[in-house]
C-alpha atoms as a PDB file:
ATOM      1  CA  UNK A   1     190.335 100.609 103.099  1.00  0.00           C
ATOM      2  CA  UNK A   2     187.085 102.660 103.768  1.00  0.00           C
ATOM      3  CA  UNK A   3     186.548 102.917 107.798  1.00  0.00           C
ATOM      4  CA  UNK A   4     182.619 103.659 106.125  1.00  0.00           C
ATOM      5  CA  UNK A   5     180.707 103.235 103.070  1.00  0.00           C
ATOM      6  CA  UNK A   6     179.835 106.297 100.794  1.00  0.00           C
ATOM      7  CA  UNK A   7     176.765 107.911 100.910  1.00  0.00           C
ATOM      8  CA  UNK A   8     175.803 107.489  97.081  1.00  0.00           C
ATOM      9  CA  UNK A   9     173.563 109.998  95.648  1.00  0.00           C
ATOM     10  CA  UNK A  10     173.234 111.895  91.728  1.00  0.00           C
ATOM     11  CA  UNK A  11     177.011 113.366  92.852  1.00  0.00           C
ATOM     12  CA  UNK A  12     178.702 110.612  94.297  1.00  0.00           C
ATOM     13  CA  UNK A  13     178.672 107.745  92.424  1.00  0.00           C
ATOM     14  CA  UNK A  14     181.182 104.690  91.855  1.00  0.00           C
ATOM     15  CA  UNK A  15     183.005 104.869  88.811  1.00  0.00           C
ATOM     16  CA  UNK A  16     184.609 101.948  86.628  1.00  0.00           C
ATOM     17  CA  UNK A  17     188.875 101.743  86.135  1.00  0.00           C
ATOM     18  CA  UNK A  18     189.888 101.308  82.723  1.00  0.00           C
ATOM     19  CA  UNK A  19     191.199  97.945  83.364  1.00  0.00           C
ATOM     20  CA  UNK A  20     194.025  96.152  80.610  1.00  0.00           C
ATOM     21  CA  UNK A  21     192.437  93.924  78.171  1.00  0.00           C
ATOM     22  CA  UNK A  22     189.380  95.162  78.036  1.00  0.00           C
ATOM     23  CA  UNK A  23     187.039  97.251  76.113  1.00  0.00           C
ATOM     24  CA  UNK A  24     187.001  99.954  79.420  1.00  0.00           C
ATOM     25  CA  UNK A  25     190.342 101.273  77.869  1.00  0.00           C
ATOM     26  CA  UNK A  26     188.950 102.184  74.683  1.00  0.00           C
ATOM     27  CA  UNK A  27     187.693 105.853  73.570  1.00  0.00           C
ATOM     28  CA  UNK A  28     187.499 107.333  69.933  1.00  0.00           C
ATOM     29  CA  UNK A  29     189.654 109.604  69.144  1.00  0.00           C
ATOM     30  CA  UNK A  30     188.276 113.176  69.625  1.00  0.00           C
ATOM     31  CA  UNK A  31     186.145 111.317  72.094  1.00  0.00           C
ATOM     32  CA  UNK A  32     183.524 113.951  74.108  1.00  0.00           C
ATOM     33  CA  UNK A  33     184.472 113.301  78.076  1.00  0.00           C
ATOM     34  CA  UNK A  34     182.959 114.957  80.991  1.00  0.00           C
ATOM     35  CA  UNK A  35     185.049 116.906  83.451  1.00  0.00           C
ATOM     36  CA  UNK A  36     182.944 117.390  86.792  1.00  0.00           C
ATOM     37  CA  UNK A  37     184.722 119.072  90.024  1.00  0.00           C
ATOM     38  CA  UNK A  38     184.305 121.925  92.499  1.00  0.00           C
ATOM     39  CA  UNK A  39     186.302 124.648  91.256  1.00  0.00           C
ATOM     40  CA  UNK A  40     186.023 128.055  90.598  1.00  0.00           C
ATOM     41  CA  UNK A  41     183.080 129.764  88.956  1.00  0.00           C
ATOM     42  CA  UNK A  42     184.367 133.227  89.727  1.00  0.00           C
ATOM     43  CA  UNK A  43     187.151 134.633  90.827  1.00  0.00           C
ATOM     44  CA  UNK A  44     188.676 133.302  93.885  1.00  0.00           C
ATOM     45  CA  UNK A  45     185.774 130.788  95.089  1.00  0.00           C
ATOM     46  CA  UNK A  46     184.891 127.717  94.430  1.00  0.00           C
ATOM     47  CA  UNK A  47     181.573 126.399  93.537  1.00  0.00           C
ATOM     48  CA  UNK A  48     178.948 125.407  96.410  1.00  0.00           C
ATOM     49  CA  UNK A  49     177.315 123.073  93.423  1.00  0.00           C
ATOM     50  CA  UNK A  50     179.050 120.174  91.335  1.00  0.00           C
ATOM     51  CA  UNK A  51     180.023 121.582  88.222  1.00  0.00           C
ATOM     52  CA  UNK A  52     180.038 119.434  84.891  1.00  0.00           C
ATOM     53  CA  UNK A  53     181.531 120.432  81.368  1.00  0.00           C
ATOM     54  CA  UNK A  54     181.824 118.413  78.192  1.00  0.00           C
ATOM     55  CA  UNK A  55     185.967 118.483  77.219  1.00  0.00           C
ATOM     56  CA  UNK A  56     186.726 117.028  73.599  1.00  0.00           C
ATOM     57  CA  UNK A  57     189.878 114.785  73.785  1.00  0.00           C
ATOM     58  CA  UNK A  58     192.861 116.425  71.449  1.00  0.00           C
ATOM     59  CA  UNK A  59     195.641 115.108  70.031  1.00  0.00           C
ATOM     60  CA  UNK A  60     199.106 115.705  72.270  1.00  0.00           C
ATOM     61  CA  UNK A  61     200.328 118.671  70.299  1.00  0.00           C
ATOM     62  CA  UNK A  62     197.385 120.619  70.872  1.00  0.00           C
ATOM     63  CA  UNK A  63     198.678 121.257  74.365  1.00  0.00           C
ATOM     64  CA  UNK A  64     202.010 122.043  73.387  1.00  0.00           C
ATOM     65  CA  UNK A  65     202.021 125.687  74.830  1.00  0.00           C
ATOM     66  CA  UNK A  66     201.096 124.011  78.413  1.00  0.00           C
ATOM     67  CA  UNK A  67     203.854 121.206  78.295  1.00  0.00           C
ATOM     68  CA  UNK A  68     205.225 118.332  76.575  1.00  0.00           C
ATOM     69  CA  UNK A  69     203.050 115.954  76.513  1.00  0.00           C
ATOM     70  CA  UNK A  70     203.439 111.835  76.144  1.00  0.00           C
ATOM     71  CA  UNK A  71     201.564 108.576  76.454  1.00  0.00           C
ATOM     72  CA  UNK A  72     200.471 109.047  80.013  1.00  0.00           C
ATOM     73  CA  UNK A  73     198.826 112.330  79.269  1.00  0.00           C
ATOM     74  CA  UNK A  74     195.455 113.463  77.731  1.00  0.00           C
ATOM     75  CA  UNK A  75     195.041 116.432  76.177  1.00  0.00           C
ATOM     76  CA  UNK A  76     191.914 117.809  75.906  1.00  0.00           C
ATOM     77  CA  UNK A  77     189.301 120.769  74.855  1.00  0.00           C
ATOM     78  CA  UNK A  78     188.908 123.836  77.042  1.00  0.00           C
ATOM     79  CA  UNK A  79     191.159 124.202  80.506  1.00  0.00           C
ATOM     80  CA  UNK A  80     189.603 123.116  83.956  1.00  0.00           C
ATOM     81  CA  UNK A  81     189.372 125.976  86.402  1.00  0.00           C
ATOM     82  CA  UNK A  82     191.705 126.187  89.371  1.00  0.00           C
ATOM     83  CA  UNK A  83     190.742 124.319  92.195  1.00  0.00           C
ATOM     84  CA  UNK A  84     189.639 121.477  89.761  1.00  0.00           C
ATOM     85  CA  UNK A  85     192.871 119.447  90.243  1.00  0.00           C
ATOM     86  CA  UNK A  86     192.402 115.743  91.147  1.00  0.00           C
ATOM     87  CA  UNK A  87     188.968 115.452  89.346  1.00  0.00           C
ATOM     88  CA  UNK A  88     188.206 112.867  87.043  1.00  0.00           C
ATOM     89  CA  UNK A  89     187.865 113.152  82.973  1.00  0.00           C
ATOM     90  CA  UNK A  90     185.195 110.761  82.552  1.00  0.00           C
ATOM     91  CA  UNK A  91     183.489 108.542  79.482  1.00  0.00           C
ATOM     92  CA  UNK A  92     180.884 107.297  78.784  1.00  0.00           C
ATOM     93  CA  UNK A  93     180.034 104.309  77.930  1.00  0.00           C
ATOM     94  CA  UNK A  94     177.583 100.893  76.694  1.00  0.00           C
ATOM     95  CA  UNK A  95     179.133  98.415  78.352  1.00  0.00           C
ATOM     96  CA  UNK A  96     177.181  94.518  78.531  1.00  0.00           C
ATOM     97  CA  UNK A  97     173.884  96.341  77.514  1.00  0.00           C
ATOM     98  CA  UNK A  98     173.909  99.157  80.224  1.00  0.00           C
ATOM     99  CA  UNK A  99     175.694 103.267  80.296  1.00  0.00           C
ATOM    100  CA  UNK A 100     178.603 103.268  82.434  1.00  0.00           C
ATOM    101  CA  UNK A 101     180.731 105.798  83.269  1.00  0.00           C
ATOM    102  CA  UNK A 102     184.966 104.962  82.967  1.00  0.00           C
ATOM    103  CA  UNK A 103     187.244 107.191  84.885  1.00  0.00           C
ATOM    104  CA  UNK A 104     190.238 107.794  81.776  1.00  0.00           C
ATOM    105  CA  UNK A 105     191.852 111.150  83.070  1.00  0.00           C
ATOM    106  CA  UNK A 106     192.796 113.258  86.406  1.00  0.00           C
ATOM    107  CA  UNK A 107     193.241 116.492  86.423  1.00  0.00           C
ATOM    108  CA  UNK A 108     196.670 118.148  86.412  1.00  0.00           C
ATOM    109  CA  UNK A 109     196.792 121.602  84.603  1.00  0.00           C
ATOM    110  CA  UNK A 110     195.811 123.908  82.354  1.00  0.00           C
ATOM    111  CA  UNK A 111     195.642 127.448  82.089  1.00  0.00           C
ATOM    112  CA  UNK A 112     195.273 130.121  84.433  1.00  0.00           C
ATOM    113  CA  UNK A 113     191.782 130.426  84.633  1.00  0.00           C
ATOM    114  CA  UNK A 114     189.242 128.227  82.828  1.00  0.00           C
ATOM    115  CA  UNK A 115     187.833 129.002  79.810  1.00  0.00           C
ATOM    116  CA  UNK A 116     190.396 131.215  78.183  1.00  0.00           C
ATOM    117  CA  UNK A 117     190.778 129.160  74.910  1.00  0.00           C
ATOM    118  CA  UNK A 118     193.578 126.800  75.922  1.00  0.00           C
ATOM    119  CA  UNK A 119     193.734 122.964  76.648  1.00  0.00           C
ATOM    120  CA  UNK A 120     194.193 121.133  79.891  1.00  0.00           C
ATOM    121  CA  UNK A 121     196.259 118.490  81.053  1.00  0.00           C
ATOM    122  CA  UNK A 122     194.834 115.437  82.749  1.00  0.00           C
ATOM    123  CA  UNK A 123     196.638 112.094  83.657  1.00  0.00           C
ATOM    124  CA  UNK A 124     196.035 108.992  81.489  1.00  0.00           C
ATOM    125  CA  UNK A 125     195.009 106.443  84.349  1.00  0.00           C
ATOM    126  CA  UNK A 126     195.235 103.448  82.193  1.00  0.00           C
ATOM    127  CA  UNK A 127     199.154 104.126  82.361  1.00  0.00           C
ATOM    128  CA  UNK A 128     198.938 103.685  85.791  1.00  0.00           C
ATOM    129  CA  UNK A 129     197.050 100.974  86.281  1.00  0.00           C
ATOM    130  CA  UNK A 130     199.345  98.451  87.812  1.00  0.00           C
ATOM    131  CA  UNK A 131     200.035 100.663  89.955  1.00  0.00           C
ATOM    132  CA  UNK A 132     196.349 101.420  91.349  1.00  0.00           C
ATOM    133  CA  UNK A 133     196.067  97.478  91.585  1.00  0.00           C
ATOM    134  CA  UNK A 134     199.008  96.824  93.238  1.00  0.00           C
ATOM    135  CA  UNK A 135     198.286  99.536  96.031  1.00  0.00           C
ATOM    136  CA  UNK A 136     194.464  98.681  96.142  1.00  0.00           C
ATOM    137  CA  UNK A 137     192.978  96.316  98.989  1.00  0.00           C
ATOM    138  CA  UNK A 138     190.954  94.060  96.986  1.00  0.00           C
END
């Protein structure tokens, strides 16, 4: 439970759960998400500025040189940079005639430094879903 509300603003924003039985848990297959997070732009520091990049969503095999992969994984596009960890893998959506943003992913790992060709890991949050609800004050 929040002791105080967020502060939203263009970088802070809430963001929707992909909830079961609904369309929230749907995205096409080689669906375009958006990775945001603070991590490294060079070597060693981390960004002063939210950084966002566009991360096409692969099929499990295409991270095979990272880790075996199942159904509570995503694999997708280019690696996140270190220090990205714990960010969300977010789509976006039209949901009951408006854009809305659904969190699908977290970040867990990829390569050694972003942007050297390989895929990154992130962790399918619809598989844990029962879980969120169960432990969330509602």
């Amino acid at each position: 439970l929040l002791i105080t509300l967020p502060s939203f603003h263009p970088d802070v924003l809430p963001i929707c759960l992909p909830f079961e039985g609904t369309d929230l848990r749907k995205f096409p297959d080689n669906a375009e998400m958006i990775l945001s997070g603070w991590g490294h732009t060079e070597k060693n520091v981390a960004s002063n500025e939210l950084q966002k990049v566009s991360v096409s969503v692969q099929p499990a095999d295409a991270c095979s040189e990272l880790a075996k992969l199942d159904d509570r994984d995503i694999c997708g596009g280019e690696a996140h940079c270190v220090g990205d960890s714990g960010g969300p893998l977010q789509y976006s959506m039209d949901f009951r005639s408006r854009e809305i943003m659904v969190q699908h992913g977290i970040v867990t790992f990829g390569g050694k430094t972003c942007g050297e060709g390989l895929p990154g890991s992130y962790l399918k949050v619809a598989y844990y879903m029962d879980w969120i609800l169960e432990h969330m004050e509602l």
